[in-house]
Protein backbone atom coordinates (compact mmCIF):
# COMPACT_ATOMS: atom_id res chain seq x y z
CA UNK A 1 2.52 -29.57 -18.25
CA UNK A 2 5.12 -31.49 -15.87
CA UNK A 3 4.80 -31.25 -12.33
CA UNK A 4 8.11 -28.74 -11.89
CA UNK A 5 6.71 -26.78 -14.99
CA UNK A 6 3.08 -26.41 -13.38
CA UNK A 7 4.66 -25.40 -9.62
CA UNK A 8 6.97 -22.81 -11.30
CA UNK A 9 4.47 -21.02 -13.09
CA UNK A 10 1.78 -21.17 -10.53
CA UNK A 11 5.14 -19.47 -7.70
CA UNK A 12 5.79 -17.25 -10.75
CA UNK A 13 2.30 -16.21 -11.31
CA UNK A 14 1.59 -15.73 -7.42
CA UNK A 15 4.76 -13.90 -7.22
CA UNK A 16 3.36 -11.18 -10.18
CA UNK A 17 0.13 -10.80 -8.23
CA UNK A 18 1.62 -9.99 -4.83
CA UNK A 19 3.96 -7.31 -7.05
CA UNK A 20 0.92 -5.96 -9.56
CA UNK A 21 -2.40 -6.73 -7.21
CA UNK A 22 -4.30 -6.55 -10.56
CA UNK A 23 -7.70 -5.54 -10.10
CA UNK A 24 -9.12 -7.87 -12.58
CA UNK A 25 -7.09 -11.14 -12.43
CA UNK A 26 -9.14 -12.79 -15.40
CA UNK A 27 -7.00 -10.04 -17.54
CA UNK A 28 -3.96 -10.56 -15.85
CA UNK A 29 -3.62 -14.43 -16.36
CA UNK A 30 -5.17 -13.72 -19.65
CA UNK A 31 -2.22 -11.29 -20.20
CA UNK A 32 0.66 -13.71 -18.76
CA UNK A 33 -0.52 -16.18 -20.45
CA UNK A 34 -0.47 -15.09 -23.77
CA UNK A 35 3.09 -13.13 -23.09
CA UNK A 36 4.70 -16.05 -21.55
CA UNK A 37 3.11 -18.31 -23.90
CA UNK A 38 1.11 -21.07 -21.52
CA UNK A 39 -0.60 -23.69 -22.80
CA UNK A 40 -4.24 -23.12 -22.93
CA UNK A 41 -6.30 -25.07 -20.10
CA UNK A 42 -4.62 -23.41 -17.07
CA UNK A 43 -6.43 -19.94 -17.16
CA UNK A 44 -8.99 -21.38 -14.74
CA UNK A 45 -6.68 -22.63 -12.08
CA UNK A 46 -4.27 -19.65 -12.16
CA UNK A 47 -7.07 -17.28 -11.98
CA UNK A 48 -8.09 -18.87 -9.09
CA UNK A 49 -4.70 -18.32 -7.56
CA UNK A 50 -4.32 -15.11 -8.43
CA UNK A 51 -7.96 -14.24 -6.65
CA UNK A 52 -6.49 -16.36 -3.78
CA UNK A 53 -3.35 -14.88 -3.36
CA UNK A 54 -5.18 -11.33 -3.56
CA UNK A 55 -7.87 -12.37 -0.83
CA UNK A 56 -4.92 -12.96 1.46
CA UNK A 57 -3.72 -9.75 0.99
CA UNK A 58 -6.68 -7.86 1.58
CA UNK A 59 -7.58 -6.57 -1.94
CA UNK A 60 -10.92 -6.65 -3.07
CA UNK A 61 -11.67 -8.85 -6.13
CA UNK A 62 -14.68 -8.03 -8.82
């Protein structure tokens, strides 16, 4: 994925978590990234933001 691709779907995916706070984010960037149709490879590093982007928030992640 290209540099501007990769930083527009990591803001966009950030941007979903601060708006859902899922309370499983291995589901949710499961679920984005089959809807929005991701290459496979970045479910590891967007899960981590979305975990990230929840811990600064103050919800508690499973």
């Amino acid at each position: 994925m290209a540099a501007k691709g990769s930083n527009e779907v990591k803001e966009s995916v950030k941007e979903m978590a601060r708006i859902y706070r899922p309370s499983n984010p291995r589901k949710f960037v499961r679920d984005y990234v089959k809807k929005y149709r991701i290459p496979g490879g970045y479910e590891d590093v967007l899960t981590r933001l979305v975990e990230n982007e929840m811990a600064k928030l103050g919800d508690s992640v499973s």
